[in-house]
C-alpha atoms as a PDB file:
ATOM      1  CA  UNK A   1      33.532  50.677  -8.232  1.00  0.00           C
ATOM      2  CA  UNK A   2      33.241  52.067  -4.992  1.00  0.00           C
ATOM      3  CA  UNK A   3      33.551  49.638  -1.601  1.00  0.00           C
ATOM      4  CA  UNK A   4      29.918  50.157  -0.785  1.00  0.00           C
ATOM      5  CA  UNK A   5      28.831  48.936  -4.281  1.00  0.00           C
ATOM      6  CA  UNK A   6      31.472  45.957  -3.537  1.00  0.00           C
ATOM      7  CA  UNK A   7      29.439  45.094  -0.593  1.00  0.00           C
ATOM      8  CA  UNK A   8      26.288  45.428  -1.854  1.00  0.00           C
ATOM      9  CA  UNK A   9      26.857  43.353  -4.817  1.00  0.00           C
ATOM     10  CA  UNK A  10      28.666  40.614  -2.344  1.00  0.00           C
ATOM     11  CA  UNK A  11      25.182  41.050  -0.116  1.00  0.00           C
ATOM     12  CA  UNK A  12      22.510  40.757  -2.999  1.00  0.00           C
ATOM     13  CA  UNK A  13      24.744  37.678  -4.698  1.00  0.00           C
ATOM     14  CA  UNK A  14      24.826  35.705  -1.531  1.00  0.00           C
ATOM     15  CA  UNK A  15      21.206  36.463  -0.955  1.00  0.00           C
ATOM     16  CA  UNK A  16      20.435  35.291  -3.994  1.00  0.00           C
ATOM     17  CA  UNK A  17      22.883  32.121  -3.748  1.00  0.00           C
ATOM     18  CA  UNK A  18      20.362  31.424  -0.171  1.00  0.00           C
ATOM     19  CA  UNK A  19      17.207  31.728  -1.407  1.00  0.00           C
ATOM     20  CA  UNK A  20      18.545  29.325  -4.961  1.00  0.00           C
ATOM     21  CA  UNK A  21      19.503  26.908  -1.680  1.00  0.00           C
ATOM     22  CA  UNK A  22      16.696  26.865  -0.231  1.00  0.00           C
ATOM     23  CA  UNK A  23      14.436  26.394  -3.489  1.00  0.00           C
ATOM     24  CA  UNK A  24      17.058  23.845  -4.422  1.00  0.00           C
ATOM     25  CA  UNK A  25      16.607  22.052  -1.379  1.00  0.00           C
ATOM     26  CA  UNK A  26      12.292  21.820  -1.515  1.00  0.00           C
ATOM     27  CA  UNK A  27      13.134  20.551  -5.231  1.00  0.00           C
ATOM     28  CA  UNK A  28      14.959  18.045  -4.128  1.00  0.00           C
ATOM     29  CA  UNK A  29      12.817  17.093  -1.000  1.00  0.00           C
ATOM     30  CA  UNK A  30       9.760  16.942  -3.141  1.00  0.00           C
ATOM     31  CA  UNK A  31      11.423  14.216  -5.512  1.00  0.00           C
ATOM     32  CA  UNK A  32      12.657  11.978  -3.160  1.00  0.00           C
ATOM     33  CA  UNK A  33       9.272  12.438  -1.137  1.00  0.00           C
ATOM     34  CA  UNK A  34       7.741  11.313  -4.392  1.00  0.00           C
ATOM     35  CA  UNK A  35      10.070   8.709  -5.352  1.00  0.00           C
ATOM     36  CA  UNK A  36       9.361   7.144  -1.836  1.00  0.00           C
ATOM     37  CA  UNK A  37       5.746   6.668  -2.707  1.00  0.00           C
ATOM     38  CA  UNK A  38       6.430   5.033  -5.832  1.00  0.00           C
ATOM     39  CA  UNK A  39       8.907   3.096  -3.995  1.00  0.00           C
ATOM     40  CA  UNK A  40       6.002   2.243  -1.394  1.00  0.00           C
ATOM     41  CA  UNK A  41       3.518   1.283  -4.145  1.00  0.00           C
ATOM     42  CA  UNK A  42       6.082  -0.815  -5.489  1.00  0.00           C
ATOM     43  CA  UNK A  43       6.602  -2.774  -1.940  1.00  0.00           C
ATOM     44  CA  UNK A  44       2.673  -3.226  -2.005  1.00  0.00           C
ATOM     45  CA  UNK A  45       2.474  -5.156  -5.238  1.00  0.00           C
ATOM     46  CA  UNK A  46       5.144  -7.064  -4.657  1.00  0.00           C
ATOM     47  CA  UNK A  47       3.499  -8.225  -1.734  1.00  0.00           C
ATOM     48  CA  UNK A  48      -0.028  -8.650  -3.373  1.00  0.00           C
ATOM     49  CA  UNK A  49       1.907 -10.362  -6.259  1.00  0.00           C
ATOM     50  CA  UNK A  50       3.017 -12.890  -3.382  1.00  0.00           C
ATOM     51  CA  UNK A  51      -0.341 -13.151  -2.066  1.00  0.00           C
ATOM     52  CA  UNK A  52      -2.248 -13.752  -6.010  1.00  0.00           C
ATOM     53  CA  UNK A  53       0.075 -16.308  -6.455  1.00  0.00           C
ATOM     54  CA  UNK A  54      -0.731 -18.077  -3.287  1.00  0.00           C
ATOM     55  CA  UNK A  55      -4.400 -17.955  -3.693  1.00  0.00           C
ATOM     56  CA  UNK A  56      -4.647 -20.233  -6.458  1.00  0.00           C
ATOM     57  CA  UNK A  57      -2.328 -22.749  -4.241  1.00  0.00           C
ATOM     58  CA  UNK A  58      -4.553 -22.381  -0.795  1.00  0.00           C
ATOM     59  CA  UNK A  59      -7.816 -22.497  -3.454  1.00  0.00           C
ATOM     60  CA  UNK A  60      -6.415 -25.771  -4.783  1.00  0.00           C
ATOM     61  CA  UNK A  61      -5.250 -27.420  -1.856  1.00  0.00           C
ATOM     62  CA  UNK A  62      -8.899 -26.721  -0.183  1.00  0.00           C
ATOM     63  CA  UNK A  63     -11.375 -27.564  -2.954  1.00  0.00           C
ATOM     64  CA  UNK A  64     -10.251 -31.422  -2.262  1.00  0.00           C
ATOM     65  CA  UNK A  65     -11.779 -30.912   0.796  1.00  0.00           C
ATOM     66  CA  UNK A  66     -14.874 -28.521   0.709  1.00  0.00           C
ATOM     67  CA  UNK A  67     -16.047 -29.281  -2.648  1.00  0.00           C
ATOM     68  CA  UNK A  68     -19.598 -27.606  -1.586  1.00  0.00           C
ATOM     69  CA  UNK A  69     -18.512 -24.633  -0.946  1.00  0.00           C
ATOM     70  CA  UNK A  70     -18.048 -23.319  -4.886  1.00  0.00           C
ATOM     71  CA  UNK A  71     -19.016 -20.243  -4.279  1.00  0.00           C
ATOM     72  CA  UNK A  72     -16.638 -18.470  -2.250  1.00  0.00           C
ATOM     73  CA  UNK A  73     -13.766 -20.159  -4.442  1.00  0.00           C
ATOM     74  CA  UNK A  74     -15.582 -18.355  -7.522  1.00  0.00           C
ATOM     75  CA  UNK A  75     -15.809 -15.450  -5.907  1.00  0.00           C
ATOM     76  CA  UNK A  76     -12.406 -15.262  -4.678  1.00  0.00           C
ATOM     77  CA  UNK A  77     -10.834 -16.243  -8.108  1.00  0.00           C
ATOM     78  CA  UNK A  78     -13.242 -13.290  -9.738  1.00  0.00           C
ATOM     79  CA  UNK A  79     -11.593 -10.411  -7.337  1.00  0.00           C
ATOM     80  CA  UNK A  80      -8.457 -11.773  -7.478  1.00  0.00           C
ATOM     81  CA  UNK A  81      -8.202 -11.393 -11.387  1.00  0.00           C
ATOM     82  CA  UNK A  82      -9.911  -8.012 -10.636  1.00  0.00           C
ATOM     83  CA  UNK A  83      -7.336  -6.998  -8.035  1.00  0.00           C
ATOM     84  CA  UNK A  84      -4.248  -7.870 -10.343  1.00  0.00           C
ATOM     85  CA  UNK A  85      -5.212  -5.791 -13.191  1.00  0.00           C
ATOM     86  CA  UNK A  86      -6.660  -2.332 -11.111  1.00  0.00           C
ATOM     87  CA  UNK A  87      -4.171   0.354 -11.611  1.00  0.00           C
ATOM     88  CA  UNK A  88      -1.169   0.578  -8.504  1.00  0.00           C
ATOM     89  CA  UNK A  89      -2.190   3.585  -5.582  1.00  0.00           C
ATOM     90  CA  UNK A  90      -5.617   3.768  -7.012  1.00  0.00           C
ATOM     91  CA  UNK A  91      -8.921   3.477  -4.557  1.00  0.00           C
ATOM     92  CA  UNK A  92     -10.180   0.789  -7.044  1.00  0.00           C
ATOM     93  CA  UNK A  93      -7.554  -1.570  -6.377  1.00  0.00           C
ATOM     94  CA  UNK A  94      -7.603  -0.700  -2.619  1.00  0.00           C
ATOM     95  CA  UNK A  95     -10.922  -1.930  -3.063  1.00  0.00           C
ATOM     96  CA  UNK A  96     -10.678  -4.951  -4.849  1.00  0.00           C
ATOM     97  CA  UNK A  97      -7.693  -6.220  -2.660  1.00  0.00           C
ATOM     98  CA  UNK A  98      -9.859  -5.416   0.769  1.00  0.00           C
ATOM     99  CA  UNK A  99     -12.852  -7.528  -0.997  1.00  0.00           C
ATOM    100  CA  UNK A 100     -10.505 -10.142  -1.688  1.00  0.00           C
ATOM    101  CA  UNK A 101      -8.554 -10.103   2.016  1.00  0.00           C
ATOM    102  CA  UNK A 102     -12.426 -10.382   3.274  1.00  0.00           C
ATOM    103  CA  UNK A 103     -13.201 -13.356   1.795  1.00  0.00           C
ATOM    104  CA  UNK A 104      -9.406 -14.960   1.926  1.00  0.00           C
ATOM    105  CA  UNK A 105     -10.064 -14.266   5.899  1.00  0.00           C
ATOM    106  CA  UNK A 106     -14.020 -16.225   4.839  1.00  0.00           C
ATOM    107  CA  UNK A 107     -12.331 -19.276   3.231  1.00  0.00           C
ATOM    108  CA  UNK A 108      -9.792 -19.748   6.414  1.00  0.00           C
ATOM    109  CA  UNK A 109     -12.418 -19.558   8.365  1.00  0.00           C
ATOM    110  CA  UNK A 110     -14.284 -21.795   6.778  1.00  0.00           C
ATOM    111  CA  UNK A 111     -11.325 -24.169   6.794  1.00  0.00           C
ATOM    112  CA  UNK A 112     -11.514 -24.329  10.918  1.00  0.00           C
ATOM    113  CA  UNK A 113     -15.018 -26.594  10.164  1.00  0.00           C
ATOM    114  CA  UNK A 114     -12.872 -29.449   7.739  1.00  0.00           C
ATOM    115  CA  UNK A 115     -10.555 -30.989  10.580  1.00  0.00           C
ATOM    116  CA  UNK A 116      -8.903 -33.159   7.575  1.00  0.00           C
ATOM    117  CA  UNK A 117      -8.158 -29.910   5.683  1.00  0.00           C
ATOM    118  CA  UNK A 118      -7.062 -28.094   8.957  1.00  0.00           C
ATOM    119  CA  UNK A 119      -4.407 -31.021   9.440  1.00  0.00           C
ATOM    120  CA  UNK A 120      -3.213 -31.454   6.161  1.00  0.00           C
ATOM    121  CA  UNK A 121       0.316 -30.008   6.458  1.00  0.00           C
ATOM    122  CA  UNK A 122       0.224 -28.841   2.850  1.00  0.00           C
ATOM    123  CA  UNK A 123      -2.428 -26.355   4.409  1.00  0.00           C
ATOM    124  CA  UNK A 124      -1.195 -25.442   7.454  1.00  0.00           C
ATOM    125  CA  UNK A 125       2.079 -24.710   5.689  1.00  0.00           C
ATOM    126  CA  UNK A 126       0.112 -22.475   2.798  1.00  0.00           C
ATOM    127  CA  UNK A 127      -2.325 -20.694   5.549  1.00  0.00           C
ATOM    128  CA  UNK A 128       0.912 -20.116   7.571  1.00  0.00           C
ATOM    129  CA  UNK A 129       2.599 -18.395   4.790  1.00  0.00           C
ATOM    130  CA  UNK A 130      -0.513 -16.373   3.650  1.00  0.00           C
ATOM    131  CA  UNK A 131      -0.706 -14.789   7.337  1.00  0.00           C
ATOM    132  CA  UNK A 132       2.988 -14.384   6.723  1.00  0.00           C
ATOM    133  CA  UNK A 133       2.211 -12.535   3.456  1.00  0.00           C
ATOM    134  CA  UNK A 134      -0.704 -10.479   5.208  1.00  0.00           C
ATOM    135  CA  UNK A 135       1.674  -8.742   7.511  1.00  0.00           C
ATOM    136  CA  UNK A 136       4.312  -8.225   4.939  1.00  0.00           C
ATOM    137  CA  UNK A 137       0.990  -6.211   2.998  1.00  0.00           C
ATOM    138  CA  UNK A 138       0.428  -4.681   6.039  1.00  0.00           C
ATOM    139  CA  UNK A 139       4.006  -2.816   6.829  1.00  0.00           C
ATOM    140  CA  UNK A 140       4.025  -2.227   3.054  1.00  0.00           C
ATOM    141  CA  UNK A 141       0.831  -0.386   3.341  1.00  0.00           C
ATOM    142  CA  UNK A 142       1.640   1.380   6.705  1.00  0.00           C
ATOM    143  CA  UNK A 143       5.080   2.357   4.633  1.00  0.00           C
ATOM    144  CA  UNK A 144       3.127   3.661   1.577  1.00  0.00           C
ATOM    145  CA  UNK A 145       0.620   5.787   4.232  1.00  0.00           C
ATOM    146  CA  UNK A 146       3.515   7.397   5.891  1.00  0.00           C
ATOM    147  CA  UNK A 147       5.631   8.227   2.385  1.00  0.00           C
ATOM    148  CA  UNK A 148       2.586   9.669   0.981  1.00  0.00           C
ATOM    149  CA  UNK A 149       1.960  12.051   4.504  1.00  0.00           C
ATOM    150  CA  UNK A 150       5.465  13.107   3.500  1.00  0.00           C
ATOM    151  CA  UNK A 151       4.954  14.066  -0.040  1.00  0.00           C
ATOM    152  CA  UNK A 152       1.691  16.049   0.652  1.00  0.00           C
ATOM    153  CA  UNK A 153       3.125  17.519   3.489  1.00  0.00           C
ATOM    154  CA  UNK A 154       6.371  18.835   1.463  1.00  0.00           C
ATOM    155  CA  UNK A 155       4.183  19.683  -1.634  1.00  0.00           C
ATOM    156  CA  UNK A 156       1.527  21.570   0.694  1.00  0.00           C
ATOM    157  CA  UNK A 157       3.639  23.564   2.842  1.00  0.00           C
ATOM    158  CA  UNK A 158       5.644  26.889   0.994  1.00  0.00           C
ATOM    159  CA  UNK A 159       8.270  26.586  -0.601  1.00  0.00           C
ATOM    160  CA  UNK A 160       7.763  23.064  -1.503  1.00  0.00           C
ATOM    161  CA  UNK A 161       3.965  24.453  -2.803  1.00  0.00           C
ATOM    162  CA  UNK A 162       6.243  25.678  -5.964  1.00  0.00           C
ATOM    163  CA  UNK A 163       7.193  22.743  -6.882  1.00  0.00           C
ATOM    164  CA  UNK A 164       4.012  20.467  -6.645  1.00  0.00           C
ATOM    165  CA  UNK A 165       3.548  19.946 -10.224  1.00  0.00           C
ATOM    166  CA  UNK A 166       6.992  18.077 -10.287  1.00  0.00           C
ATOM    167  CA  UNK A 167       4.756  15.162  -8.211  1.00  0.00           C
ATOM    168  CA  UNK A 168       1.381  15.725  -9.630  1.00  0.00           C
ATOM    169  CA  UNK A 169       0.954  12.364 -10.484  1.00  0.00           C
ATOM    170  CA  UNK A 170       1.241  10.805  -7.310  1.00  0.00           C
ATOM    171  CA  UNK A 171      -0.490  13.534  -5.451  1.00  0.00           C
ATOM    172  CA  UNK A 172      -4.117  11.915  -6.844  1.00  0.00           C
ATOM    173  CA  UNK A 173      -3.028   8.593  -5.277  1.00  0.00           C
ATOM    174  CA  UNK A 174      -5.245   7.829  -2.069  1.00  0.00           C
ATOM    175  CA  UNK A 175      -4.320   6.447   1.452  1.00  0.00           C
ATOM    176  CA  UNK A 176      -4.991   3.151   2.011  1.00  0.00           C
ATOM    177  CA  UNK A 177      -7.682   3.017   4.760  1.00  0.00           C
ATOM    178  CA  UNK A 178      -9.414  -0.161   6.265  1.00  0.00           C
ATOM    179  CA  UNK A 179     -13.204  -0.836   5.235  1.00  0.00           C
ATOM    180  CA  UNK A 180     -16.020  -0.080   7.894  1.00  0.00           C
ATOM    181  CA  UNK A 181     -16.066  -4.113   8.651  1.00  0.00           C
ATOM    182  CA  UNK A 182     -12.442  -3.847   9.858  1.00  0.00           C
ATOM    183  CA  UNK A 183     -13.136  -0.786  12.653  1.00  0.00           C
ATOM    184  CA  UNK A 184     -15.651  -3.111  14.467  1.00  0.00           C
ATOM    185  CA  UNK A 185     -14.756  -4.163  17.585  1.00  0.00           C
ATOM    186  CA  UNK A 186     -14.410  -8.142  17.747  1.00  0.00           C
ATOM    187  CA  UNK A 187     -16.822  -9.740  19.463  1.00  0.00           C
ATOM    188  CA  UNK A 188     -15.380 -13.072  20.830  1.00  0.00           C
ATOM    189  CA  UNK A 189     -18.947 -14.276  21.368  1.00  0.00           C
ATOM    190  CA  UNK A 190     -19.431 -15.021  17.838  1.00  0.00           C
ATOM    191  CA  UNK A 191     -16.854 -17.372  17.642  1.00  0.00           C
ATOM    192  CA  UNK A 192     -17.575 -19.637  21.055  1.00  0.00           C
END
């Protein structure tokens, strides 16, 4: 074997060892991308599994106090049932748990017209920790938004493209995105 054969074998084997590298490296990007969606979707329903079991506590604690207002405690009891068995990442259970936060946000607003239900410290303590819970939702879902950017992006863009299948399951999953209620500007009128 001559040195120019030497060289060109050393060359084509270290060209080859780069491009394995690379490929190796979008494989690898493309799992963790994925695993930090499923790791997102896992921080949301832990969270929503906080809030379900605190609605049945809040629900509770107010029907001594606002026994006319059955409704809204049937309603919420209906989507919350609904919410908890809706498949994780899907736009059905997006939906469900926005219907749900809507008339949560209803039923504490309601509360504000029962002064002995707004002072009962049992209440305050259980609407405090459901606003507590409502942020901890909302990082999870900003978290969730931002991993699953990441995996499309690294699934989308070549060489990553190759190795989409490895993450086709979570590639259906939707963003979560507020309902058309939500992007309203607030009036402060309505509430003086």
């Amino acid at each position: 074997m001559s040195m120019v054969e030497i060289i060109v074998a050393v060359v084509v084997t270290v060209v080859i060892l780069a491009v394995l590298c690379i490929l190796y490296s979008c494989y690898v990007t493309v799992i963790r991308c994925k695993n930090s969606v499923l790791e997102a979707l896992s921080g949301i329903d832990v969270q929503l599994k906080k809030r379900h079991d605190l609605v049945p506590n809040i629900l509770t604690i107010a029907k001594r106090f606002m026994e006319h207002e059955k409704e809204i405690f049937e309603n919420i009891t209906e989507l919350r049932s609904r919410a908890m068995i809706a498949n994780s990442g899907t736009k059905e259970k997006f939906a469900a748990e926005a219907k749900l936060d809507n008339l949560m946000s209803q039923l504490l607003v309601n509360v504000e017209n029962y002064p002995e239900l707004k002072s009962d410290s049992t209440m305050v303590q259980a609407m405090t920790t459901y606003n507590e819970v409502e942020e901890h939702i909302a990082a999870a879902r900003r978290f969730y938004n931002s991993a699953l950017t990441q995996l499309k992006n690294s699934t989308q863009i070549f060489p990553g493209s190759l190795f989409a299948f490895l993450a086709v399951e979570t590639l259906g999953f939707s963003y979560f995105e507020t309902d058309a209620a939500s992007r309203e500007a607030v009036s402060a009128g309505q509430y003086l």
